[in-house]
PDB file of N, CA and C in Angstrom:
ATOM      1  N   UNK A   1     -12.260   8.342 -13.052  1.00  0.00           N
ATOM      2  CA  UNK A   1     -11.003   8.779 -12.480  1.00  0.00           C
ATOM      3  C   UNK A   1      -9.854   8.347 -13.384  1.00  0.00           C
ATOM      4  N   UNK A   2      -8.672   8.884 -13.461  1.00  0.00           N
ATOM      5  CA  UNK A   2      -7.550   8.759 -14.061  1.00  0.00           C
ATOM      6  C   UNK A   2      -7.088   7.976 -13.311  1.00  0.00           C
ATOM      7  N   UNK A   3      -6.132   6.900 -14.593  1.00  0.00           N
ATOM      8  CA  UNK A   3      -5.539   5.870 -13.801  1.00  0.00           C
ATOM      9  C   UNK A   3      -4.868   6.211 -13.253  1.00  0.00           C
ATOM     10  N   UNK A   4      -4.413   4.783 -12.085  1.00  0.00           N
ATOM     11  CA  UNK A   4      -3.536   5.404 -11.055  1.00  0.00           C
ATOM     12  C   UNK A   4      -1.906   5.163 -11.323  1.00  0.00           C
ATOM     13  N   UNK A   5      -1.099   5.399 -10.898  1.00  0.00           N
ATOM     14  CA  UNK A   5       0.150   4.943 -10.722  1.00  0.00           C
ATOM     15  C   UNK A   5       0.425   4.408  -9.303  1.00  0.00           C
ATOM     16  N   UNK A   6       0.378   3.156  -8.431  1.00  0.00           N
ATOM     17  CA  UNK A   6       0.652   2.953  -7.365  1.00  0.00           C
ATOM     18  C   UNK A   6       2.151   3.350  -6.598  1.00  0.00           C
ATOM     19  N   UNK A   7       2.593   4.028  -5.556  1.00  0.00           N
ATOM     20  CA  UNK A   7       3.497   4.293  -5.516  1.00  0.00           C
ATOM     21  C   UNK A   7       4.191   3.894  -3.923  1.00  0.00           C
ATOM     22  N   UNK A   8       4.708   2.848  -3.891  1.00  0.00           N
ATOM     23  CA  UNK A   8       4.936   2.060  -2.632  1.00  0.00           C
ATOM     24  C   UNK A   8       6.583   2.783  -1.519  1.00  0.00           C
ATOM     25  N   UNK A   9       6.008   3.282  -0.170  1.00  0.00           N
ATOM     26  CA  UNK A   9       6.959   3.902   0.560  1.00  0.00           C
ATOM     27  C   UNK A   9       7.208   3.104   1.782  1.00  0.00           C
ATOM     28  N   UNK A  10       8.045   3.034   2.418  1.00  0.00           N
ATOM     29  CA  UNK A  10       7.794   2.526   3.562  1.00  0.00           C
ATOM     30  C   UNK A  10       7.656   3.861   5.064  1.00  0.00           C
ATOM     31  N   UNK A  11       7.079   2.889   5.680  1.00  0.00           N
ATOM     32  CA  UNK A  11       6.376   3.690   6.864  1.00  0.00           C
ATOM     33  C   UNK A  11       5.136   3.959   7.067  1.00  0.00           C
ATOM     34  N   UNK A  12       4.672   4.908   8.102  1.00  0.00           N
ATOM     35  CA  UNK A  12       3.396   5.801   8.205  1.00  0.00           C
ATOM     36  C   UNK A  12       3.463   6.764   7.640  1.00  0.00           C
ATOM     37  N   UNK A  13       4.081   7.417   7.222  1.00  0.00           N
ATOM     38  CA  UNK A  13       4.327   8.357   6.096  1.00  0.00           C
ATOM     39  C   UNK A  13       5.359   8.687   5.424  1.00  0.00           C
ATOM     40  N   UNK A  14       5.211   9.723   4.479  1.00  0.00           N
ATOM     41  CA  UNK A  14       6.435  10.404   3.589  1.00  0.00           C
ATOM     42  C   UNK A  14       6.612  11.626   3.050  1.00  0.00           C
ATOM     43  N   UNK A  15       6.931  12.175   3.392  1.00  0.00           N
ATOM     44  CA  UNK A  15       7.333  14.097   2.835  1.00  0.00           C
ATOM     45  C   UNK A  15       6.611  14.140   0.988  1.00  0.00           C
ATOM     46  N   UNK A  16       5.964  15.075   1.166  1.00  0.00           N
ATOM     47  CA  UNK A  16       6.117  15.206  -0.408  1.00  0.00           C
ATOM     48  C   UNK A  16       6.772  15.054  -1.398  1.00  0.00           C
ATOM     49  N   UNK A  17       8.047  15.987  -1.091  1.00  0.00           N
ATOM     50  CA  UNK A  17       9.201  16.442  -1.625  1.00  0.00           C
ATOM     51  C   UNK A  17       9.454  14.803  -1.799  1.00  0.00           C
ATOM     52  N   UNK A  18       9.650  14.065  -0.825  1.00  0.00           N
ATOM     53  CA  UNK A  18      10.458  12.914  -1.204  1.00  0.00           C
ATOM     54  C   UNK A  18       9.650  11.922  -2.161  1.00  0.00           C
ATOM     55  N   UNK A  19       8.523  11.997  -1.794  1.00  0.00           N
ATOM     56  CA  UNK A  19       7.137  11.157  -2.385  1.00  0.00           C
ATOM     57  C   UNK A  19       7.641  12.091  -4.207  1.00  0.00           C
ATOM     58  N   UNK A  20       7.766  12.824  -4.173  1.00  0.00           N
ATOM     59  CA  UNK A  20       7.538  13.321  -5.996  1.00  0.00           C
ATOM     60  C   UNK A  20       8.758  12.641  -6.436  1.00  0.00           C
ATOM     61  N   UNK A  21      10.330  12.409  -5.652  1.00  0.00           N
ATOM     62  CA  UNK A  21      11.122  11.900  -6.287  1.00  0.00           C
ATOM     63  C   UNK A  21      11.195  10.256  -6.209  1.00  0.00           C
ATOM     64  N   UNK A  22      10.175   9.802  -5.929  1.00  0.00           N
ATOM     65  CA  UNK A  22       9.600   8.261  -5.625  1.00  0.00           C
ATOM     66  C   UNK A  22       9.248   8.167  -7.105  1.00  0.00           C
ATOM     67  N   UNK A  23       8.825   8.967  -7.455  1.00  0.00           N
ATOM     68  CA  UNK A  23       6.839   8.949  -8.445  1.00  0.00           C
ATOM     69  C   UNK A  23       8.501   9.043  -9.658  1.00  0.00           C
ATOM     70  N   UNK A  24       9.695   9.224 -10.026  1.00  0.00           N
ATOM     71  CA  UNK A  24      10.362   9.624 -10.719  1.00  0.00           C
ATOM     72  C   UNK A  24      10.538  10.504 -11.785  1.00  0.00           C
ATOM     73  N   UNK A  25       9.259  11.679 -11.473  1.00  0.00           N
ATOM     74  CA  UNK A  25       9.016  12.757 -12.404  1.00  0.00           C
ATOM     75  C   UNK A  25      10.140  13.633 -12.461  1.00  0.00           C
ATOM     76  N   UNK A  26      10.934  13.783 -10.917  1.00  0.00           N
ATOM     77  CA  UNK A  26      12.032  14.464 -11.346  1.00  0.00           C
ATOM     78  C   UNK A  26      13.209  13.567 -10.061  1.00  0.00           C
ATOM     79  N   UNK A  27      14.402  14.460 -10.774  1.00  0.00           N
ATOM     80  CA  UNK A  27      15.735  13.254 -10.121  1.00  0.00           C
ATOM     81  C   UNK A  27      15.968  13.935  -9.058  1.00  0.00           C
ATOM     82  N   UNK A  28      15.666  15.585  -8.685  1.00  0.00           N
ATOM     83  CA  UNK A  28      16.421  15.942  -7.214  1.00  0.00           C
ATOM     84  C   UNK A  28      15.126  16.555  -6.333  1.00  0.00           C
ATOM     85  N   UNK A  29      15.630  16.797  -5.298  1.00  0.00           N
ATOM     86  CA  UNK A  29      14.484  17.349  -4.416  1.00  0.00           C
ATOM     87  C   UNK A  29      14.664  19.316  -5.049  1.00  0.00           C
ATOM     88  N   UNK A  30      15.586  19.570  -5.413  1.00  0.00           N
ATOM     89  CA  UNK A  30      15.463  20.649  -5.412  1.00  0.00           C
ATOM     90  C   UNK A  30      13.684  20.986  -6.533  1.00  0.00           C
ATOM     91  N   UNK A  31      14.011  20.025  -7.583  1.00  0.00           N
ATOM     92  CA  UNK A  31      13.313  20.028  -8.512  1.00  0.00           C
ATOM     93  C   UNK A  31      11.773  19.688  -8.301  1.00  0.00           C
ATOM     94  N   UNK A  32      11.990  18.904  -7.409  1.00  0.00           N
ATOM     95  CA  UNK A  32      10.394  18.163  -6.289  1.00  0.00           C
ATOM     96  C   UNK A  32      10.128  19.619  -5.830  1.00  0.00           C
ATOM     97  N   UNK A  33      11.103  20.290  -5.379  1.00  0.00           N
ATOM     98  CA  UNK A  33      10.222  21.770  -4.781  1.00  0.00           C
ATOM     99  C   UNK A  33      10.138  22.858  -5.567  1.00  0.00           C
ATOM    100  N   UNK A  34      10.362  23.264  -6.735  1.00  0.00           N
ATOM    101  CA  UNK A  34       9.960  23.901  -7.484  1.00  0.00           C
ATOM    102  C   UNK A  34       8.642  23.705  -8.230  1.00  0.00           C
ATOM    103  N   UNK A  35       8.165  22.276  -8.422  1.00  0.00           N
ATOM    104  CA  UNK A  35       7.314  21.749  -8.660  1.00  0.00           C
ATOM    105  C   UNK A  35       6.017  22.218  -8.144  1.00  0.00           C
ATOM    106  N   UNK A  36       6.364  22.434  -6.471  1.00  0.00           N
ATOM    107  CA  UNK A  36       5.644  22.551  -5.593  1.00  0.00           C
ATOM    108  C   UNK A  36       5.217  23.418  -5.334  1.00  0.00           C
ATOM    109  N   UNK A  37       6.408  24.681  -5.308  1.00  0.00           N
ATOM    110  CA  UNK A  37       6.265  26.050  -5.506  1.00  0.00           C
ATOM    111  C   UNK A  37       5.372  26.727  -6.198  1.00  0.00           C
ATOM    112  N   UNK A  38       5.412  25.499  -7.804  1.00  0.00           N
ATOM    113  CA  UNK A  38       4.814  26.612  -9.026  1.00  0.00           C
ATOM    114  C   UNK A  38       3.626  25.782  -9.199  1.00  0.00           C
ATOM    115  N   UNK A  39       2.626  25.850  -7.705  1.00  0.00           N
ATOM    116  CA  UNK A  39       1.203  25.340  -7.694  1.00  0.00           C
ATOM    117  C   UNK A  39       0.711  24.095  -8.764  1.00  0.00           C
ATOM    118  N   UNK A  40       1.882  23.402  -9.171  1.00  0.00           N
ATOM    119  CA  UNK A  40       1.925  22.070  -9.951  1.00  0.00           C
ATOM    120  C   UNK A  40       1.577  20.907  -9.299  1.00  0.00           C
ATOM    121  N   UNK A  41       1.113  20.747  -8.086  1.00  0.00           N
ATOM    122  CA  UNK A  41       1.053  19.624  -7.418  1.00  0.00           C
ATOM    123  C   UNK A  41      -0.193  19.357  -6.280  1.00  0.00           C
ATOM    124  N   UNK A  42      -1.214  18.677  -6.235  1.00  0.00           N
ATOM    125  CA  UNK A  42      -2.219  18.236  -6.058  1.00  0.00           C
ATOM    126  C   UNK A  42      -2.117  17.373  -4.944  1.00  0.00           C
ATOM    127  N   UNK A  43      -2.520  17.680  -3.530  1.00  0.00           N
ATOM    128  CA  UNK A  43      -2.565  16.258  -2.630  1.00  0.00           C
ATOM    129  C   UNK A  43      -4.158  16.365  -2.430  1.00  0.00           C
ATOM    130  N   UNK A  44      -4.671  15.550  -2.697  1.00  0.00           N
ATOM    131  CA  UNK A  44      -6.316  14.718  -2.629  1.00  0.00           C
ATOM    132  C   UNK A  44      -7.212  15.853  -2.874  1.00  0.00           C
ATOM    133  N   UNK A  45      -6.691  16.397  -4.143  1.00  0.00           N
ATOM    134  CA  UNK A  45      -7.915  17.763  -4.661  1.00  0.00           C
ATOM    135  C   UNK A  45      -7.158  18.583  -4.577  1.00  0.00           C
ATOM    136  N   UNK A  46      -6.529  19.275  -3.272  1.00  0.00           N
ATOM    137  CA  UNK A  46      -6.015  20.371  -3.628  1.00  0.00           C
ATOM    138  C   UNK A  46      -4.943  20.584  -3.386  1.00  0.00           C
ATOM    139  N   UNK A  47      -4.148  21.896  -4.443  1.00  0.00           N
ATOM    140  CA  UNK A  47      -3.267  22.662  -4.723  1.00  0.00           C
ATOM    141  C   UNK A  47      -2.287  22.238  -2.931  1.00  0.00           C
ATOM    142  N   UNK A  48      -1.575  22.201  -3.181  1.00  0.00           N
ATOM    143  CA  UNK A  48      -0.466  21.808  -2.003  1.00  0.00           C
ATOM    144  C   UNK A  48       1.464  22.865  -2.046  1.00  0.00           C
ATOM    145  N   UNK A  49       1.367  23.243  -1.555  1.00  0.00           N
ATOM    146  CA  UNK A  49       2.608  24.201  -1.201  1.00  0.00           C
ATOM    147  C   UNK A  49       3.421  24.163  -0.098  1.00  0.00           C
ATOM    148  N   UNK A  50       3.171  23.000   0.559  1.00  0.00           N
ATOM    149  CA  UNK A  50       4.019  22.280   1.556  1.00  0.00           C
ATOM    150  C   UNK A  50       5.101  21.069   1.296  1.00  0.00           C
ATOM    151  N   UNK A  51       6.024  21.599   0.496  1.00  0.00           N
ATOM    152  CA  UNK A  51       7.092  20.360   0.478  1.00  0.00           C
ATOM    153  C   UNK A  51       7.198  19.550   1.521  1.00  0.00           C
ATOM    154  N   UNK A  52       6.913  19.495   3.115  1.00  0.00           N
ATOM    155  CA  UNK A  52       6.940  18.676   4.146  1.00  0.00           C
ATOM    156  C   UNK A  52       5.889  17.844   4.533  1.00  0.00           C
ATOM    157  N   UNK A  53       5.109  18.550   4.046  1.00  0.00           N
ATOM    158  CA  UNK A  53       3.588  17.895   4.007  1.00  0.00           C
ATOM    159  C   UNK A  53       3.274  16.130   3.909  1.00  0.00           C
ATOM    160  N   UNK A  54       3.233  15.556   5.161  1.00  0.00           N
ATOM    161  CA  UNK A  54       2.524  13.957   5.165  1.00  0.00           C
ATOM    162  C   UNK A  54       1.993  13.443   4.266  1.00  0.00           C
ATOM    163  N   UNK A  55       2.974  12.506   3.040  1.00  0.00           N
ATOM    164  CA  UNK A  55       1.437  11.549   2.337  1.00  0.00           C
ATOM    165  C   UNK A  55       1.607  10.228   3.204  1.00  0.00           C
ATOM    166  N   UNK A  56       0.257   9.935   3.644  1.00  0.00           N
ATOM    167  CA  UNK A  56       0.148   8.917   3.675  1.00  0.00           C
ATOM    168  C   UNK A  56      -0.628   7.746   3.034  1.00  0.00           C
ATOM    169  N   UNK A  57      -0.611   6.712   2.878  1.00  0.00           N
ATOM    170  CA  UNK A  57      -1.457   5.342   2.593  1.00  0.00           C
ATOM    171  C   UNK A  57      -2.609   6.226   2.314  1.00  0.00           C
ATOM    172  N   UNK A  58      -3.010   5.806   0.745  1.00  0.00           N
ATOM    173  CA  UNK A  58      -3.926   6.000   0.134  1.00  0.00           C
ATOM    174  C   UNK A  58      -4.101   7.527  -0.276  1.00  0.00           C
ATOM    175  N   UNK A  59      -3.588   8.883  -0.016  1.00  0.00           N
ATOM    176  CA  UNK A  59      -3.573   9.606  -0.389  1.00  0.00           C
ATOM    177  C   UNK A  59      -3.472   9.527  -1.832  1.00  0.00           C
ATOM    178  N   UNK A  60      -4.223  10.703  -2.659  1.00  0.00           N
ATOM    179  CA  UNK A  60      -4.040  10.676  -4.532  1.00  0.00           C
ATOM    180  C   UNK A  60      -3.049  12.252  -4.423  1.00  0.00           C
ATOM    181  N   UNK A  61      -1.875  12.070  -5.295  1.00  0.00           N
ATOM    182  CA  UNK A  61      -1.056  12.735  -5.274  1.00  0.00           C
ATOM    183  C   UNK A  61      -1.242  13.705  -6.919  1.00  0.00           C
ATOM    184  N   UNK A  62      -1.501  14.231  -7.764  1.00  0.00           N
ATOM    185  CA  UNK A  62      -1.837  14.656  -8.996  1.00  0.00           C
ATOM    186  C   UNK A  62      -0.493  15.830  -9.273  1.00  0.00           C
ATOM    187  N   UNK A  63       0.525  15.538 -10.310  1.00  0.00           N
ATOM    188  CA  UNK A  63       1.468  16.308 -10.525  1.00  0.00           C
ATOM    189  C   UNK A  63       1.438  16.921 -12.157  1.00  0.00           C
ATOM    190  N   UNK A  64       0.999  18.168 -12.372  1.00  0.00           N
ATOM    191  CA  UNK A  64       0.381  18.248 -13.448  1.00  0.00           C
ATOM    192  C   UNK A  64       1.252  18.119 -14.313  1.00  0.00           C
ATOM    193  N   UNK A  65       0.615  17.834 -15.967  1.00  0.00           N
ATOM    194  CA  UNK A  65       1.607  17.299 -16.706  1.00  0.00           C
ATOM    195  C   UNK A  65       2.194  16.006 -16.612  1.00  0.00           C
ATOM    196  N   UNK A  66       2.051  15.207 -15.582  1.00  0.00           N
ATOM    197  CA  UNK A  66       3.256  14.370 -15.494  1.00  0.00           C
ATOM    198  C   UNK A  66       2.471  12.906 -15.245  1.00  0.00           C
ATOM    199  N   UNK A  67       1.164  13.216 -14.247  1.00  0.00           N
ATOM    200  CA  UNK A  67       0.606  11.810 -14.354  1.00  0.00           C
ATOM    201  C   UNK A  67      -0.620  11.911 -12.364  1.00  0.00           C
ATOM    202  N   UNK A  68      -0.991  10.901 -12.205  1.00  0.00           N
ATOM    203  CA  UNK A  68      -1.788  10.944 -10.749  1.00  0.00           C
ATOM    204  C   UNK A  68      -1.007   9.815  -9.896  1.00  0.00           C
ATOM    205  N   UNK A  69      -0.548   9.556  -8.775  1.00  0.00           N
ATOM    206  CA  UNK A  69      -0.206   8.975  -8.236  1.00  0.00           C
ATOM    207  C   UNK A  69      -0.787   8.304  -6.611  1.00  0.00           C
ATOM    208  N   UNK A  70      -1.225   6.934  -6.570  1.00  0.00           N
ATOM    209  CA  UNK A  70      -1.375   6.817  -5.566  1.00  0.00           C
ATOM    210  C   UNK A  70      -0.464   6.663  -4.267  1.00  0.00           C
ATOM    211  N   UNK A  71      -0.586   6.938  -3.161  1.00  0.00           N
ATOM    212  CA  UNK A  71       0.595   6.485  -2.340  1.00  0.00           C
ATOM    213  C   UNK A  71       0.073   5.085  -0.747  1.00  0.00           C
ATOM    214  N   UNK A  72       0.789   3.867  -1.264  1.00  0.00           N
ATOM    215  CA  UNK A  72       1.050   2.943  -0.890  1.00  0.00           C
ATOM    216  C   UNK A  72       2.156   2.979   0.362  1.00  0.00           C
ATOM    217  N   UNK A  73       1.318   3.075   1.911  1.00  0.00           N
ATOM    218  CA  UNK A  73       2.480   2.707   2.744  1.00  0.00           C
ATOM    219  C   UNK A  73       2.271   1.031   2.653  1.00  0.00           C
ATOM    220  N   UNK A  74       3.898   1.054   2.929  1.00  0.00           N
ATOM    221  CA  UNK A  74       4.238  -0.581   3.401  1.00  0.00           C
ATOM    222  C   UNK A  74       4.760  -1.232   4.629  1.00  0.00           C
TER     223      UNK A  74
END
């Protein structure tokens, strides 16, 4: 497996959209959802097109090009 990047949120969960501008691949949400749009973004295998979409604790987040991310609730 590709290393991880741990990526620490607080709560039981976190929006995608907000989770990609955590991971600091990009600076606005607009940009988190274009991302998302253009089938660039991976929640635990697959292809994801829900900017609202729940990560929670332990989910693998994969943003192509850019890196794999784990997500850490706290």
């Amino acid at each position: 497996m590709k290393n991880l990047e741990e990526i620490k949120f607080k709560g039981e969960y976190i929006k995608l959209q907000q989770f990609i501008k955590l991971t600091r691949v990009v600076g606005q949400g607009s940009d988190a959802k274009m991302l998302i749009l253009d089938n660039q973004v991976e929640v635990n295998g697959e292809i994801c097109l829900e900017r609202g979409r729940k990560i929670k604790n332990g989910d693998i987040i994969n943003i192509y090009d850019f890196g794999t991310f784990k997500a850490i609730g706290i």
